[in-house]
Protein backbone atom coordinates (compact mmCIF):
# COMPACT_ATOMS: atom_id res chain seq x y z
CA UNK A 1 -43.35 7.90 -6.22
CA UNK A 2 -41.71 5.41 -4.43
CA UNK A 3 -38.24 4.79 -2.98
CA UNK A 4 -35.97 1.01 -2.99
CA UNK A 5 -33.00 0.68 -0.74
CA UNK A 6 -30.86 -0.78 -3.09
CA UNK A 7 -27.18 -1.55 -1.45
CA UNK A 8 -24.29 -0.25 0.46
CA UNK A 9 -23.03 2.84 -1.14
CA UNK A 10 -19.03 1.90 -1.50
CA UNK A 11 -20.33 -0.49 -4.65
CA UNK A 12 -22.14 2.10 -6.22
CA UNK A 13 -19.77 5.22 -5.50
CA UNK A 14 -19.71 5.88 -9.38
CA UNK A 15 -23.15 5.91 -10.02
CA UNK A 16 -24.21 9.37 -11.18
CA UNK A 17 -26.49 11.81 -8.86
CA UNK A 18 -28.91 12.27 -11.97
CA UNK A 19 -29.24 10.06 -15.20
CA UNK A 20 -32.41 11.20 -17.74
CA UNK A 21 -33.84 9.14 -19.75
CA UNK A 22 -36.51 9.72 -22.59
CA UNK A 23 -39.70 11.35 -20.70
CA UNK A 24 -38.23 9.26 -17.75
CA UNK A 25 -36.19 11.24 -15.22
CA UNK A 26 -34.45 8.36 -11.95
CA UNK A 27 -32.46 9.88 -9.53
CA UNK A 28 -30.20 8.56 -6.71
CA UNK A 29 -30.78 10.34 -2.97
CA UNK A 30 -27.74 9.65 -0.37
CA UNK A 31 -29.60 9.43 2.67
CA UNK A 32 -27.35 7.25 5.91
CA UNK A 33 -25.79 4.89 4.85
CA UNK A 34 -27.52 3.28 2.05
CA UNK A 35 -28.37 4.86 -1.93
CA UNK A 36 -32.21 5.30 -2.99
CA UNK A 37 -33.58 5.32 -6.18
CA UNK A 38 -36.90 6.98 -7.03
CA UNK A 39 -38.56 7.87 -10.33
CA UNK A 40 -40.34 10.94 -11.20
CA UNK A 41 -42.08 10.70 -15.28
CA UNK A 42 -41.66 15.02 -16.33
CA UNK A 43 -38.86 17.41 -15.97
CA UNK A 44 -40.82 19.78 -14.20
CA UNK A 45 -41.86 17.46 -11.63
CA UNK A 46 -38.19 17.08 -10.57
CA UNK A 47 -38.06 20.49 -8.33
CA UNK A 48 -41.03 19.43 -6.54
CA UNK A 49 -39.26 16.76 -4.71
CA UNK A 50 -36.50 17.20 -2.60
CA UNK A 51 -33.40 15.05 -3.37
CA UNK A 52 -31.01 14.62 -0.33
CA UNK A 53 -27.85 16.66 -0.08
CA UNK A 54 -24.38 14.80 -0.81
CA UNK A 55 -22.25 14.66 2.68
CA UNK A 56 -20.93 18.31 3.71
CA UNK A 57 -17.34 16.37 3.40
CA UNK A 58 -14.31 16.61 0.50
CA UNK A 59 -11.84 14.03 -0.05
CA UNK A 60 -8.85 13.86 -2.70
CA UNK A 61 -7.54 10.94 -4.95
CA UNK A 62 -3.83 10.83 -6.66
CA UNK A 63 -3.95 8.17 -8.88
CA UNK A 64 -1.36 7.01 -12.07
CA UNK A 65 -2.49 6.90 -15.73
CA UNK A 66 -0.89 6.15 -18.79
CA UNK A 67 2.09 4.27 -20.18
CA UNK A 68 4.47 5.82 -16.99
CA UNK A 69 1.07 5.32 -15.35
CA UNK A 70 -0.37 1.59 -15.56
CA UNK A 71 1.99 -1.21 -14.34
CA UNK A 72 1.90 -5.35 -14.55
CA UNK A 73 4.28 -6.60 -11.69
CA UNK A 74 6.96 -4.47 -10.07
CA UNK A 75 7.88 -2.61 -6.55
CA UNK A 76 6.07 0.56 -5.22
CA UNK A 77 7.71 2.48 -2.65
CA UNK A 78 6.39 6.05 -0.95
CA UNK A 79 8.04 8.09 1.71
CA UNK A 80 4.64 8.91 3.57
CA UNK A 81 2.92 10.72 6.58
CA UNK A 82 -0.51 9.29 6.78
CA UNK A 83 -3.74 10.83 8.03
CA UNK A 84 -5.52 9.56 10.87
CA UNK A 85 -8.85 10.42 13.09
CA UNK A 86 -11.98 8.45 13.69
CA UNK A 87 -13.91 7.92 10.54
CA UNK A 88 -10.34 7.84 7.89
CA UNK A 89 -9.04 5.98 5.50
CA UNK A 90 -5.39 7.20 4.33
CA UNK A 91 -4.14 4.91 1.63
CA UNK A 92 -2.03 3.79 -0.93
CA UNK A 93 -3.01 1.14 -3.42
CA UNK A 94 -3.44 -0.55 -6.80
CA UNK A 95 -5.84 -0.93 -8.94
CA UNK A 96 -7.34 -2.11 -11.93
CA UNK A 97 -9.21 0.18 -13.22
CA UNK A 98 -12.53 -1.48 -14.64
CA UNK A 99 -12.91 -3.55 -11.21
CA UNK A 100 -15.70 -1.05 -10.42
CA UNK A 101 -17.85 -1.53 -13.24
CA UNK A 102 -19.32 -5.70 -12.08
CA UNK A 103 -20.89 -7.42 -14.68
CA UNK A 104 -18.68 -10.06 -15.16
CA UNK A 105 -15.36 -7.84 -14.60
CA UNK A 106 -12.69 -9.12 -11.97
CA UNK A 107 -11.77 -7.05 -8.54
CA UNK A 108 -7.82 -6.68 -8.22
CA UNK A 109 -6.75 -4.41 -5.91
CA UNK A 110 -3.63 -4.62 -3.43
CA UNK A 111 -4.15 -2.11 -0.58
CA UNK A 112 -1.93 -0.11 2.27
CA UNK A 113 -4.66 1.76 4.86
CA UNK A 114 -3.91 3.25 7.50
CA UNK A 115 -7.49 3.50 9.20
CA UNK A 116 -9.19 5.99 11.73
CA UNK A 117 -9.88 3.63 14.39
CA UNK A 118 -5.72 3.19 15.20
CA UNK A 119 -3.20 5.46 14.14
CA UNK A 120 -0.23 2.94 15.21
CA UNK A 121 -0.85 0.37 12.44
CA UNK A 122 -1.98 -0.61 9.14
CA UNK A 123 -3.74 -2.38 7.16
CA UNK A 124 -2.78 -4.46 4.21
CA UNK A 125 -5.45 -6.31 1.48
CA UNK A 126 -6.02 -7.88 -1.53
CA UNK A 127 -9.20 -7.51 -2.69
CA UNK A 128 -10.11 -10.09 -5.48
CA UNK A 129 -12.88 -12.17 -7.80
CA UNK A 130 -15.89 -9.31 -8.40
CA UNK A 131 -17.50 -6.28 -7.01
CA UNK A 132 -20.39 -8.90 -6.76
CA UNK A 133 -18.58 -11.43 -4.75
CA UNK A 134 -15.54 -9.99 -3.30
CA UNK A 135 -12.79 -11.99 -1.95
CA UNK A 136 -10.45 -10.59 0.97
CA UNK A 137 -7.67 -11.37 2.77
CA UNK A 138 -6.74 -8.12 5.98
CA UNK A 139 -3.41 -7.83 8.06
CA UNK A 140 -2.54 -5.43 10.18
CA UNK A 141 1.76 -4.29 10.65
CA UNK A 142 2.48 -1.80 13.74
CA UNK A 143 3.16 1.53 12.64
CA UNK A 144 5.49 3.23 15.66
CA UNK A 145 8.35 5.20 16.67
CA UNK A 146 6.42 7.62 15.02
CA UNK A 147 3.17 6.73 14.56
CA UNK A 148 1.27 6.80 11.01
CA UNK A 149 0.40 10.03 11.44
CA UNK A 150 3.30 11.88 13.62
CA UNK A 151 6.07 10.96 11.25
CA UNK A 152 7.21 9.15 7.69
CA UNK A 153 7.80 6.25 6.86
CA UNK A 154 8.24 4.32 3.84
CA UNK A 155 5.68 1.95 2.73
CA UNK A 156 6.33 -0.48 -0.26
CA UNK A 157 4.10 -3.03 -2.06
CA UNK A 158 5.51 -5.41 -4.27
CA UNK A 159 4.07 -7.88 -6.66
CA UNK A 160 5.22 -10.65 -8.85
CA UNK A 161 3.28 -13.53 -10.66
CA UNK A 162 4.90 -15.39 -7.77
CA UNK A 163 4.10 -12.95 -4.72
CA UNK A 164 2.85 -10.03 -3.27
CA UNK A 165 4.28 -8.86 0.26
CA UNK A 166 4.05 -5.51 1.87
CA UNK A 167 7.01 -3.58 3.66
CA UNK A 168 7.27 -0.85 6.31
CA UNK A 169 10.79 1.39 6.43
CA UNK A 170 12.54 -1.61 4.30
CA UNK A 171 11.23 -4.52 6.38
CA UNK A 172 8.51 -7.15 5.00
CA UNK A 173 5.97 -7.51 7.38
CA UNK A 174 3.53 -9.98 5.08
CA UNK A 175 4.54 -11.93 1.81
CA UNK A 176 1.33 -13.58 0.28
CA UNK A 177 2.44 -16.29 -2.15
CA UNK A 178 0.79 -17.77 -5.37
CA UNK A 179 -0.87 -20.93 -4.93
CA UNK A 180 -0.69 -21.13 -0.63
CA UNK A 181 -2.09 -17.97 0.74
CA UNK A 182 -6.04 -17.58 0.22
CA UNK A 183 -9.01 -14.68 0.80
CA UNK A 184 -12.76 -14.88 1.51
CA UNK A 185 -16.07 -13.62 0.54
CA UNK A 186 -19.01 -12.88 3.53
CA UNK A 187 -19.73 -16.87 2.92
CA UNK A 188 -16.44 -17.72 4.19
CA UNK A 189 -15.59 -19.27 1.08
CA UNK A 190 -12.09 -19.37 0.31
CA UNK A 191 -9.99 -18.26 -3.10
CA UNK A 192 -6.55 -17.89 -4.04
CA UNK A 193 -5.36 -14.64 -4.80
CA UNK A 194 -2.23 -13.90 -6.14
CA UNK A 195 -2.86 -15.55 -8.94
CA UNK A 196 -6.07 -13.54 -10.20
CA UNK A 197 -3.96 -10.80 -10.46
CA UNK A 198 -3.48 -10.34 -14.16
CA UNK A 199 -4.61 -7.19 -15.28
CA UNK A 200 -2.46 -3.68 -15.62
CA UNK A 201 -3.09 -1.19 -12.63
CA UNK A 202 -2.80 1.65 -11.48
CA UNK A 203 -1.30 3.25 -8.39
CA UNK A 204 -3.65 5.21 -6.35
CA UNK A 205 -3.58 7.14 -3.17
CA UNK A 206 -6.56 8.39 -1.31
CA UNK A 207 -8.24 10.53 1.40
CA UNK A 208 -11.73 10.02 2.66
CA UNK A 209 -14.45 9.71 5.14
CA UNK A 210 -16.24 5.54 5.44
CA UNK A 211 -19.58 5.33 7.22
CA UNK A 212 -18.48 1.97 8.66
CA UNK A 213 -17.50 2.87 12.81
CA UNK A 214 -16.54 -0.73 12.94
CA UNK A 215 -13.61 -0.44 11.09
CA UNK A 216 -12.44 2.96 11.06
CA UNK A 217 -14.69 4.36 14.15
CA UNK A 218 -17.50 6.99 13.98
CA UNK A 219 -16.97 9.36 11.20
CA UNK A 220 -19.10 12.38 13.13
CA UNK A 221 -15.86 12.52 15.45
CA UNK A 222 -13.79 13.26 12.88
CA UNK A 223 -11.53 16.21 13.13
CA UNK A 224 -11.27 18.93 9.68
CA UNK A 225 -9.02 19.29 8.19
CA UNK A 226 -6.69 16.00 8.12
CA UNK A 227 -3.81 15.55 5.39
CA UNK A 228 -1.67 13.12 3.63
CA UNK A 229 1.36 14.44 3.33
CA UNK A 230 4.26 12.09 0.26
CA UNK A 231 7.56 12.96 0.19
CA UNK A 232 8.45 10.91 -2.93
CA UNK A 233 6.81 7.66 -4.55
CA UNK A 234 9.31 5.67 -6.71
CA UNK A 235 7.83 2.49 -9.36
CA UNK A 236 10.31 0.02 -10.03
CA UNK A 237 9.29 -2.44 -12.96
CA UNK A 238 9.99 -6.32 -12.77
CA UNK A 239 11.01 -9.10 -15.34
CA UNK A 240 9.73 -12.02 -15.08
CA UNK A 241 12.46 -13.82 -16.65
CA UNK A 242 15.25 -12.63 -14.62
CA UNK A 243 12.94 -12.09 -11.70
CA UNK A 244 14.93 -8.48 -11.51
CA UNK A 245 13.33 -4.99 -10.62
CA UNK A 246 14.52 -1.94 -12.46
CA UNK A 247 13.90 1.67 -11.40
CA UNK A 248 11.20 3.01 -13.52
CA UNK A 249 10.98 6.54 -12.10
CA UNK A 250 10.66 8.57 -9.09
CA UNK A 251 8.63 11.65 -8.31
CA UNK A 252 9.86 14.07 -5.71
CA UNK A 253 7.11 16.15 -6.70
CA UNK A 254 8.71 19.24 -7.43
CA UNK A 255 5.87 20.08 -9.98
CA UNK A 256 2.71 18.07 -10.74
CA UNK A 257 3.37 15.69 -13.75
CA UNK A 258 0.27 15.24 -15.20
CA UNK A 259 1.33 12.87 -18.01
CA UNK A 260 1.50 10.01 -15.14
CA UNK A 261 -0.61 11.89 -12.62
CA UNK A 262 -4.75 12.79 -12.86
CA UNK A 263 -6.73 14.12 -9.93
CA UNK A 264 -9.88 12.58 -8.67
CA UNK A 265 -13.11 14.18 -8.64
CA UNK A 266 -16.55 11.49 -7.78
CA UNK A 267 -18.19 10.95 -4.74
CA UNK A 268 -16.43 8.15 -2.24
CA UNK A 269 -18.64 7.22 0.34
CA UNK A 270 -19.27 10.15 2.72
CA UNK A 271 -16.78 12.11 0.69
CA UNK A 272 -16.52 13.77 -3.49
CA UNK A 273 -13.48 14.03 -4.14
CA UNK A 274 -11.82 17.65 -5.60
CA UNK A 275 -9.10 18.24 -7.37
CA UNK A 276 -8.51 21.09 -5.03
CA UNK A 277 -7.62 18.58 -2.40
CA UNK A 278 -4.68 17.39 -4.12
CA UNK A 279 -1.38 20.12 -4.37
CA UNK A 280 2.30 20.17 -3.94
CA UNK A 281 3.49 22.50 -1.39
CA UNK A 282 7.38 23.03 -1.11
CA UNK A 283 8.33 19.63 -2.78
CA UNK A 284 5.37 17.29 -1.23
CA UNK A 285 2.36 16.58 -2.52
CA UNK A 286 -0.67 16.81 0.02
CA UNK A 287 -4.05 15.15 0.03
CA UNK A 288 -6.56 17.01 1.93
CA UNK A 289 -9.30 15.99 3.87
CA UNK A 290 -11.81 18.83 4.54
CA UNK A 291 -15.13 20.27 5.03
CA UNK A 292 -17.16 21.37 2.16
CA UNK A 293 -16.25 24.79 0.61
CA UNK A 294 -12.99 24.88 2.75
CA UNK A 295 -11.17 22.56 0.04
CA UNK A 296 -7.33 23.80 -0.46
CA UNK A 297 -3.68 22.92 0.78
CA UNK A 298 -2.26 23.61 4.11
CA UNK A 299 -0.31 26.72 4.63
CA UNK A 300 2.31 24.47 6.20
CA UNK A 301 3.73 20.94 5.84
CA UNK A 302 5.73 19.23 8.28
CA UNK A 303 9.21 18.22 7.21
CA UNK A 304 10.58 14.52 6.71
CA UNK A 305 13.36 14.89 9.06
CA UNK A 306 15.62 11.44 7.25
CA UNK A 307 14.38 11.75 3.63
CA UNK A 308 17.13 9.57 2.10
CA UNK A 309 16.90 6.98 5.09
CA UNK A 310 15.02 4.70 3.03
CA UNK A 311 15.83 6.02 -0.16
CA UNK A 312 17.73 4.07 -1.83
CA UNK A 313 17.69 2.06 -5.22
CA UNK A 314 16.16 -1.61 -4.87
CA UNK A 315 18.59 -3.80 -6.25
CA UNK A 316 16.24 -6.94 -6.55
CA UNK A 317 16.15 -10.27 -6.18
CA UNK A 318 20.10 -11.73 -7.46
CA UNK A 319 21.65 -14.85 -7.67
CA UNK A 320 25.43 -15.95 -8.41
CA UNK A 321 24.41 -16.07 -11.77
CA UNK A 322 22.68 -12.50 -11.90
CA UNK A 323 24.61 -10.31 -14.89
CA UNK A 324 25.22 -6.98 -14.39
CA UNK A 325 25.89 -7.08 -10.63
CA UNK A 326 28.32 -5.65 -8.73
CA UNK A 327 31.60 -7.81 -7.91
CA UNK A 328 31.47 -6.37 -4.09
CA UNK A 329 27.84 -7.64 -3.95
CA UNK A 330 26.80 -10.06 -1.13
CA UNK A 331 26.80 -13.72 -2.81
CA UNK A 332 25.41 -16.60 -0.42
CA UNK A 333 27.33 -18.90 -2.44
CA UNK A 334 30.69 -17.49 -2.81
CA UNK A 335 33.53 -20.03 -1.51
CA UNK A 336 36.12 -17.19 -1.66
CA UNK A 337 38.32 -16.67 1.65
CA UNK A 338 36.81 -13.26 2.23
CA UNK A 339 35.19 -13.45 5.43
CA UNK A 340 32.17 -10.71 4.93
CA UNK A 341 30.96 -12.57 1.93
CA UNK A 342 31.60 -16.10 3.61
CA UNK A 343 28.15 -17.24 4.39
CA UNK A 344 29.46 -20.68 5.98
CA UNK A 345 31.27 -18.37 9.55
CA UNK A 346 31.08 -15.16 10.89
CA UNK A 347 32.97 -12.08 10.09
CA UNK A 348 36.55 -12.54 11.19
CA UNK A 349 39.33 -10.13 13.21
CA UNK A 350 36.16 -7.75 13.87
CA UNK A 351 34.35 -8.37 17.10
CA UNK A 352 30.60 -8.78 16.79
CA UNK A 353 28.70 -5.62 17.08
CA UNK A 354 25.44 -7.59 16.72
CA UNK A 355 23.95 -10.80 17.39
CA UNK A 356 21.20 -13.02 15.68
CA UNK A 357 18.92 -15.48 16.36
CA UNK A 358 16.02 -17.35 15.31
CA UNK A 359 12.53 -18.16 16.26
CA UNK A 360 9.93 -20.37 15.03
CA UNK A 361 8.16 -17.84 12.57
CA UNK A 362 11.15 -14.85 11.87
CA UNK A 363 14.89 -14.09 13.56
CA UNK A 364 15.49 -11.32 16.11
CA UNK A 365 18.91 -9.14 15.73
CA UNK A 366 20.22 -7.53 19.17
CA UNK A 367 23.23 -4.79 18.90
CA UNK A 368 23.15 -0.79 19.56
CA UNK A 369 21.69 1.55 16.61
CA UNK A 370 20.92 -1.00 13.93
CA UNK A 371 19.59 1.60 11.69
CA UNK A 372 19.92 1.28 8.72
CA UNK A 373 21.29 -2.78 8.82
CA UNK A 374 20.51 -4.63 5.73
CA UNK A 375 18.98 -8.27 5.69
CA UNK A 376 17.97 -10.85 3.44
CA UNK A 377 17.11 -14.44 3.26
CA UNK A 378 17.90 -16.84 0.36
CA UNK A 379 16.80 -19.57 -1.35
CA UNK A 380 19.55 -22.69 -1.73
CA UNK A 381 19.48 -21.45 -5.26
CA UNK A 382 20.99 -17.61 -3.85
CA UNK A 383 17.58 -16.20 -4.81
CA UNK A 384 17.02 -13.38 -2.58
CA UNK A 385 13.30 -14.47 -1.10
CA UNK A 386 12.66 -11.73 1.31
CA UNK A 387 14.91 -8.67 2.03
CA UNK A 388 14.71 -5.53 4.42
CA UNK A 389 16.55 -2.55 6.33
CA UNK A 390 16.34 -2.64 10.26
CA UNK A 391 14.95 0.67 11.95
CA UNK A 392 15.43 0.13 15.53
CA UNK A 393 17.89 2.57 17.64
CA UNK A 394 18.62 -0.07 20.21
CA UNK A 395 17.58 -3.50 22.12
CA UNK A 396 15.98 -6.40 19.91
CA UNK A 397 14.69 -6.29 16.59
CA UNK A 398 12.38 -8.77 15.11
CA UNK A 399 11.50 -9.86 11.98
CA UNK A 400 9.20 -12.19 10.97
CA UNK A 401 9.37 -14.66 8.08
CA UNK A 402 6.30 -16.30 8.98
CA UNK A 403 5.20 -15.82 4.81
CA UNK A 404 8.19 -18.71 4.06
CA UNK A 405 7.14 -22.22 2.76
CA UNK A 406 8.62 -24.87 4.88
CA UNK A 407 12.49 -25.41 3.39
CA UNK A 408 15.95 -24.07 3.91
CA UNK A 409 17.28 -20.70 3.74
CA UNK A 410 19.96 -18.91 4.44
CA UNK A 411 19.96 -15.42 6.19
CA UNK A 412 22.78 -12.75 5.73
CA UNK A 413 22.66 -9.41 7.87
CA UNK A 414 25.15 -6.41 7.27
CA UNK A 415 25.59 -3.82 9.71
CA UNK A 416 28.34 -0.78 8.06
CA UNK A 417 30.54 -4.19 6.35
CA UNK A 418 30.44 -6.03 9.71
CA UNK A 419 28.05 -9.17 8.50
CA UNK A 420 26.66 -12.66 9.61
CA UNK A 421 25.02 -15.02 8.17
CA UNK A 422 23.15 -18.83 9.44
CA UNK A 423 21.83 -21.37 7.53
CA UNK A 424 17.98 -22.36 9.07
CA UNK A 425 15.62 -24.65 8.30
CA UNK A 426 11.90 -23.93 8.59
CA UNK A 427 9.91 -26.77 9.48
């Protein structure tokens, strides 16, 4: 008998332990970091050889299904407190389904991680082309005031034919555009992404262990157990005729819904996922990271102290000639005499609370306890291009629009009906 070292094991996480064939029995032995296949020709010869022990670790997947369950386009918001200790990946993410299987099927996947190696940022992906010849494209966002895994926040992906852009606590920290933003494979090679984007996904969220210490540090420092703890996870769907989103549903995970919700259970690198790693415990739903044979939820889950903070309904790219919106709605185009919806001067009779200004790649606000603050920058056809809430108590708040094609815009910022707005150009 003889053993090949065939590949990595993340490509071949779904391979079956065991397979039998006719007199033919192949197995697959985890041993490091790499999968080995050997061959043994009777049944009975099988428990004469010892085939390596899976990793001594259990991870949990949450992951959408169905017609409430499979999405093309739209927004994805969840109110989260991430996991994080050398060895983790705590995620969020779509994904089509098949991208797995190779053989001439395409990789889409759009990713949040936060990862083991730094638990004050993460990391957004595409992943794209084939599980033969993967394409990537990583950013990392600062996660703080808490960090990812001392308090929520709530991350957001969102993605259009025309975009996909990632947001932390209501403010876009990458927008990756159809057409002008690109990934690579190990050759360097370059490939659009957004664009290859096609198929229906699904929304997944995940807990596990990756034998790669460059990315996520040294999983044998790891400390058991570590949870993901979701608050609620709302879908919104998008038409791409209006270019409008439109709540689909929310989950504040009361009780498990298993018409849009399954439960993972195959092996993940050093991890298998159990079902028993995924529960709801007084309204959140927990993913647990733990030894094996000490799978279960945690007696106690810390609360979100400002559940609603961020909670509330995504109205969507508008224009003036949106239907269905609301007459005291912000319109960059609106020649009216009331000063908070003038976007040509700044608010007048109230004196500035706030101040803005602009930098090569974003614009900074200044004022006292901006929480809260809404922003968003238009197109000269009063198509809302990017849009955000500010977080910050006090002192200077930046936000970058680096993601922007060269053009004009204008920006409009509200702070409690006290609003500005400049016209910029970015060159």
């Amino acid at each position: 008998m003889s053993f090949v070292i065939t590949e990595r094991r993340p490509s071949l996480a779904k391979i079956p332990k065991r397979f039998i064939f006719a007199e033919v029995v192949g197995f697959i032995g985890v041993k490091g970091d790499f999968i080995m296949i050997g061959k043994i020709l009777t049944l009975a010869a099988l428990s004469a050889v010892a085939v390596f022990a899976a990793e001594p670790y259990s991870g949990a997947e949450l992951w959408s299904h169905g017609s409430n369950g499979l999405f093309k386009y739209g927004r994805f918001e969840a109110r989260m407190q991430m996991a994080s200790s050398p060895g983790t990946v705590s995620s969020m993410f779509l994904y089509y389904d098949s991208s797995y299987i190779g053989n001439g099927k395409p990789w889409e996947e759009i990713d949040i991680e936060v990862l083991g190696k730094n638990d004050a940022r993460f990391q957004s992906n595409i992943l794209s082309n084939s599980k033969e010849d993967q394409y990537s494209s990583e950013g990392f966002h600062d996660v703080v005031n808490p960090k990812a895994n001392a308090g929520y926040h709530t991350y957001t992906i969102v993605w259009t034919p025309e975009y996909v852009s990632w947001e932390l606590d209501g403010t876009e920290v990458r927008r990756d555009v159809s057409g002008v933003n690109v990934g690579k494979n190990k050759s360097n090679n370059t490939r659009e992404q957004v664009n290859t984007l096609v198929h229906e996904e699904s929304l997944r969220f995940n807990l596990w262990l990756s034998g790669s210490p460059g990315w996520v540090g040294d999983y044998n420092q790891c400390s058991f157990p570590q949870y993901q703890y979701i608050n609620w996870i709302k879908v919104y769907s998008y038409d791409t005729q209006t270019k409008q989103f439109s709540l689909k549903w929310k989950d504040n995970f009361d009780t498990f819904n298993s018409s849009i919700w399954s439960k993972g259970n195959w092996d993940m690198e050093k991890v298998t996922h159990k079902e028993a790693n995924v529960n709801i415990v007084n309204g959140y739903l927990v993913l647990s990271l733990t030894r094996a044979g000490q799978e279960g939820a945690p007696s106690y889950v810390p609360q979100d102290p400002n559940p609603e903070l961020y909670d509330q309904d995504f109205a969507g790219p508008s224009s003036s000639q949106s239907t269905g919106s609301s007459s005291s709605a912000f319109n960059p185009f609106d020649n009216s005499s009331s000063s908070q919806d003038n976007p040509e001067a700044l608010v007048a009779g109230v004196e500035r609370s706030f101040s803005l200004s602009m930098q090569k790649d974003g614009f900074t606000v200044d004022g006292a306890d901006m929480r809260g603050s809404s922003w968003a920058v238009y197109d000269l056809n009063g198509v809302v291009l990017l849009k955000g809430t500010l977080s910050r108590v006090s002192g200077s708040q930046f936000v970058s629009t680096r993601n922007l094609p060269r053009g004009a815009y204008l920006l409009h910022v509200n702070r409690n009906g006290i609003s500005q707005s400049m016209r910029f150009v970015k060159p």
